[in-house]
C-alpha atoms as a PDB file:
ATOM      1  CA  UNK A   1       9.568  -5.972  55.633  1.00  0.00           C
ATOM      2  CA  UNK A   2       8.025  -8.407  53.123  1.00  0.00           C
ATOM      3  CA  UNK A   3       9.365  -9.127  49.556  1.00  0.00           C
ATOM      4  CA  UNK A   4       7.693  -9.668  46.748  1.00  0.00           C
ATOM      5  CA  UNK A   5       3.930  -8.801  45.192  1.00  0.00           C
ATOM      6  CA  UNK A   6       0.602  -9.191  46.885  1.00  0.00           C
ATOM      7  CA  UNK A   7      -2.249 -10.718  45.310  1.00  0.00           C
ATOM      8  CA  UNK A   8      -3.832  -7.187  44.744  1.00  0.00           C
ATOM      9  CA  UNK A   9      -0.759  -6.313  42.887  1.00  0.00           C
ATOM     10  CA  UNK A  10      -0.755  -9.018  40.466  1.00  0.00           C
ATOM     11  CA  UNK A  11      -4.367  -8.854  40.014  1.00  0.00           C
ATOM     12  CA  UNK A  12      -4.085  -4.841  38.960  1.00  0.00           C
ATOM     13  CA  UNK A  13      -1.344  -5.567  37.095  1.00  0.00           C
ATOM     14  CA  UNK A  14      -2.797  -8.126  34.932  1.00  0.00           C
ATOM     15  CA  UNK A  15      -5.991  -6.251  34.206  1.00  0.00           C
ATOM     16  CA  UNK A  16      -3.758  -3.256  33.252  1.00  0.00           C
ATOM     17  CA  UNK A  17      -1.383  -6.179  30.756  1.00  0.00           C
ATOM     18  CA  UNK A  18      -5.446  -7.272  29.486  1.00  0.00           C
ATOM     19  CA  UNK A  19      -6.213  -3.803  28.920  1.00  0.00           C
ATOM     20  CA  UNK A  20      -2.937  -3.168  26.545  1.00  0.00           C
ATOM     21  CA  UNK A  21      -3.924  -6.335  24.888  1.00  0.00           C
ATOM     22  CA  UNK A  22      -7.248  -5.322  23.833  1.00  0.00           C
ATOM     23  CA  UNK A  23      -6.404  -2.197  22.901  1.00  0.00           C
ATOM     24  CA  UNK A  24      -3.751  -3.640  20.965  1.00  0.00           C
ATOM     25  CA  UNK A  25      -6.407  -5.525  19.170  1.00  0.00           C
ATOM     26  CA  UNK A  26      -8.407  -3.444  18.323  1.00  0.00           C
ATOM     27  CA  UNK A  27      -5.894  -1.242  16.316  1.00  0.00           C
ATOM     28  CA  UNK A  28      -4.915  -4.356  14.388  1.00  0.00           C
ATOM     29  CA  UNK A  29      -8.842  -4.857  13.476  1.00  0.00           C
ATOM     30  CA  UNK A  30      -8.732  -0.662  12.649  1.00  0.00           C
ATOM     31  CA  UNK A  31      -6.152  -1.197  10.543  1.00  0.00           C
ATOM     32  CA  UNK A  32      -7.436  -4.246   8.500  1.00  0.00           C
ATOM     33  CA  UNK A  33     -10.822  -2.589   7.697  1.00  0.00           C
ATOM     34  CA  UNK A  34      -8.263   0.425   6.398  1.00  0.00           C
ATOM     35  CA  UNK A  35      -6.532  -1.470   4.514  1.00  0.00           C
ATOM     36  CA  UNK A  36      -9.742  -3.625   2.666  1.00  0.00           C
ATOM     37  CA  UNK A  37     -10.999  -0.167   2.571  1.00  0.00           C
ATOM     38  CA  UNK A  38      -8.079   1.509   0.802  1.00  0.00           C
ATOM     39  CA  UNK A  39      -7.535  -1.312  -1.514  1.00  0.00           C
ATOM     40  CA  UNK A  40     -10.551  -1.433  -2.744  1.00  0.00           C
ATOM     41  CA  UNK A  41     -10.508   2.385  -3.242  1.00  0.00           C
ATOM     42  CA  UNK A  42      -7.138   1.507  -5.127  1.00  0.00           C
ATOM     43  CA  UNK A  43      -9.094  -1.084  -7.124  1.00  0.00           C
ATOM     44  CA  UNK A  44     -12.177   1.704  -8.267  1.00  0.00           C
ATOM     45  CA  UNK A  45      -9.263   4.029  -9.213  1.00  0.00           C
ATOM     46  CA  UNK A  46      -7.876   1.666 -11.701  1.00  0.00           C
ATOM     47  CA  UNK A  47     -11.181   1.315 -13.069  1.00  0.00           C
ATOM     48  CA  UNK A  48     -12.268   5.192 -13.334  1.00  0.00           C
ATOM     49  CA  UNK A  49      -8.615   5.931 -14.797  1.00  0.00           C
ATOM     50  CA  UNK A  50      -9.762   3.194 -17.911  1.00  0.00           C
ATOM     51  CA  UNK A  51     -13.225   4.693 -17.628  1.00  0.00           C
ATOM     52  CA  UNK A  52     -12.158   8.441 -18.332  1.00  0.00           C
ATOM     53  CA  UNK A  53      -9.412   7.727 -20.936  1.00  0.00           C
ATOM     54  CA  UNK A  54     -11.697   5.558 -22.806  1.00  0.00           C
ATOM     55  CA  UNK A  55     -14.213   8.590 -22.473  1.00  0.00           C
ATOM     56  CA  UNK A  56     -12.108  11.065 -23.573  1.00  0.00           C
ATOM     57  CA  UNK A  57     -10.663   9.265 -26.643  1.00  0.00           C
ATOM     58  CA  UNK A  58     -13.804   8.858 -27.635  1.00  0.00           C
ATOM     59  CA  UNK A  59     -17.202   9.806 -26.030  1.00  0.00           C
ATOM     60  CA  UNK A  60     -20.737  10.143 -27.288  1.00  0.00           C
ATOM     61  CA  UNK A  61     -23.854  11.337 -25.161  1.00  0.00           C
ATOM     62  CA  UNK A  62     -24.823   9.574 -22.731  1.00  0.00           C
ATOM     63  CA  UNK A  63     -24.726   8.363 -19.268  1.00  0.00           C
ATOM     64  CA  UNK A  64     -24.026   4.352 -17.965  1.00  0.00           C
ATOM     65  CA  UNK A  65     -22.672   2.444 -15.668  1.00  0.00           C
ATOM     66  CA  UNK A  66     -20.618  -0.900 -14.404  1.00  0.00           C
ATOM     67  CA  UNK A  67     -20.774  -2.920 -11.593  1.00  0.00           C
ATOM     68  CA  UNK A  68     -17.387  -3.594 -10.198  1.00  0.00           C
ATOM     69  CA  UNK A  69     -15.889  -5.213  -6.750  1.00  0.00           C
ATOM     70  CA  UNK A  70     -16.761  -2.787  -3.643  1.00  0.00           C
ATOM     71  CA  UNK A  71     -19.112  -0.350  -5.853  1.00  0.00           C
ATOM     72  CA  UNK A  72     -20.292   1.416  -9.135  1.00  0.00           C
ATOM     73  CA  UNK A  73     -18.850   3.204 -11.339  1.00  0.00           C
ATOM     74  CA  UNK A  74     -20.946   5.756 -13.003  1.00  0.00           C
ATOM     75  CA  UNK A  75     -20.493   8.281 -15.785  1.00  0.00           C
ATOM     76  CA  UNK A  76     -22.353  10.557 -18.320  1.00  0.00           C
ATOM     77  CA  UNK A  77     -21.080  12.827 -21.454  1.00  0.00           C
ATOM     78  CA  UNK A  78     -22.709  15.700 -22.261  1.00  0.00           C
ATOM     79  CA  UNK A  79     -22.886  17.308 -25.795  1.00  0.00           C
ATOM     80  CA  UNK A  80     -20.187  19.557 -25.615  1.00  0.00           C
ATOM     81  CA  UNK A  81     -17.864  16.444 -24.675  1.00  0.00           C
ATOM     82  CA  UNK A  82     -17.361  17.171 -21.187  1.00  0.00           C
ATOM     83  CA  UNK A  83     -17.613  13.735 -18.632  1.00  0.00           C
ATOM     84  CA  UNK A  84     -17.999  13.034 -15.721  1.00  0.00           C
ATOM     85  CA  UNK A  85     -16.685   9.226 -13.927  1.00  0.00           C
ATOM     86  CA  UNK A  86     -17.829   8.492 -10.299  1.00  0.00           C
ATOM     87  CA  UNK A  87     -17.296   5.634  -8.318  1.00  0.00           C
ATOM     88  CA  UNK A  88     -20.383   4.752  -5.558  1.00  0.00           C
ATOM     89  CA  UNK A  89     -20.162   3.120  -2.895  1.00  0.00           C
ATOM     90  CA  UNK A  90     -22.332   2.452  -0.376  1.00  0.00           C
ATOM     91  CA  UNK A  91     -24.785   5.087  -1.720  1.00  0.00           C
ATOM     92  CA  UNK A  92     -22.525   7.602  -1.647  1.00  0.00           C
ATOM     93  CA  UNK A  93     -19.697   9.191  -4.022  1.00  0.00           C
ATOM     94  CA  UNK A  94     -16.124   8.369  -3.256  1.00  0.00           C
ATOM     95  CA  UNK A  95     -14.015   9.274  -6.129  1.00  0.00           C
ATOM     96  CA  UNK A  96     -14.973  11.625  -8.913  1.00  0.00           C
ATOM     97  CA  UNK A  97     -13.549  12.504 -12.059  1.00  0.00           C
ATOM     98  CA  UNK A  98     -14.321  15.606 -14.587  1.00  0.00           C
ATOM     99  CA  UNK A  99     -12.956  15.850 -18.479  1.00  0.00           C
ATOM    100  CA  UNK A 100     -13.422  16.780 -21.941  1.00  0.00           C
ATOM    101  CA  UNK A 101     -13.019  14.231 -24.694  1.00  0.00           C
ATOM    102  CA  UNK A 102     -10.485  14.765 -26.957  1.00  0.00           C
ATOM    103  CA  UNK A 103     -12.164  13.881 -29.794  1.00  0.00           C
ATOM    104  CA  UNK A 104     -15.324  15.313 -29.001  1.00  0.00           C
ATOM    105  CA  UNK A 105     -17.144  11.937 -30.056  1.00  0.00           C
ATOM    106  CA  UNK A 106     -16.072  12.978 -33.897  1.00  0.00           C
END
């Protein structure tokens, strides 16, 4: 009997070992467009929470928006004081916030 690996061997085994490798890489890219992705989410939160507490301190009719890293934030007040924040990106809406001023632009 013969010890050791033939050349078949080693070749199977290192395409399985490149295999694990890529795969492994490509869960590390996943992961760093989730993160960008979440912090930037993180980031538009932030800016609707300053957004809707400046709205409902004080809000008068209306609708405007800002331009900030990743997207747009967005946001109109109807009559009765009610408000609405969004933040866009990409064309489409990702977070959304409802409220009622609390001063009802008095």
């Amino acid at each position: 009997m013969k010890s050791g690996s033939s050349l078949a061997e080693v070749i199977v085994a290192l395409v399985v070992l490149e295999v694990a490798i890529l795969g492994s890489l490509g869960i590390v890219v996943l992961a760093s467009r989730t993160l960008a992705d979440a912090e930037v989410t993180e980031r538009a939160v932030a800016a609707l929470e300053g957004t809707a507490d400046s709205l409902s301190v004080f809000a008068t009719p209306g609708e405007g928006h800002r331009d900030i890293a990743g997207g747009r934030i967005r946001w109109s007040v109807e009559e009765d004081g009610g408000f609405v924040v969004s933040f866009e990106r990409d064309g489409r809406v990702s977070v959304r916030v409802a409220g009622v001023a609390l001063l009802g632009g008095l």
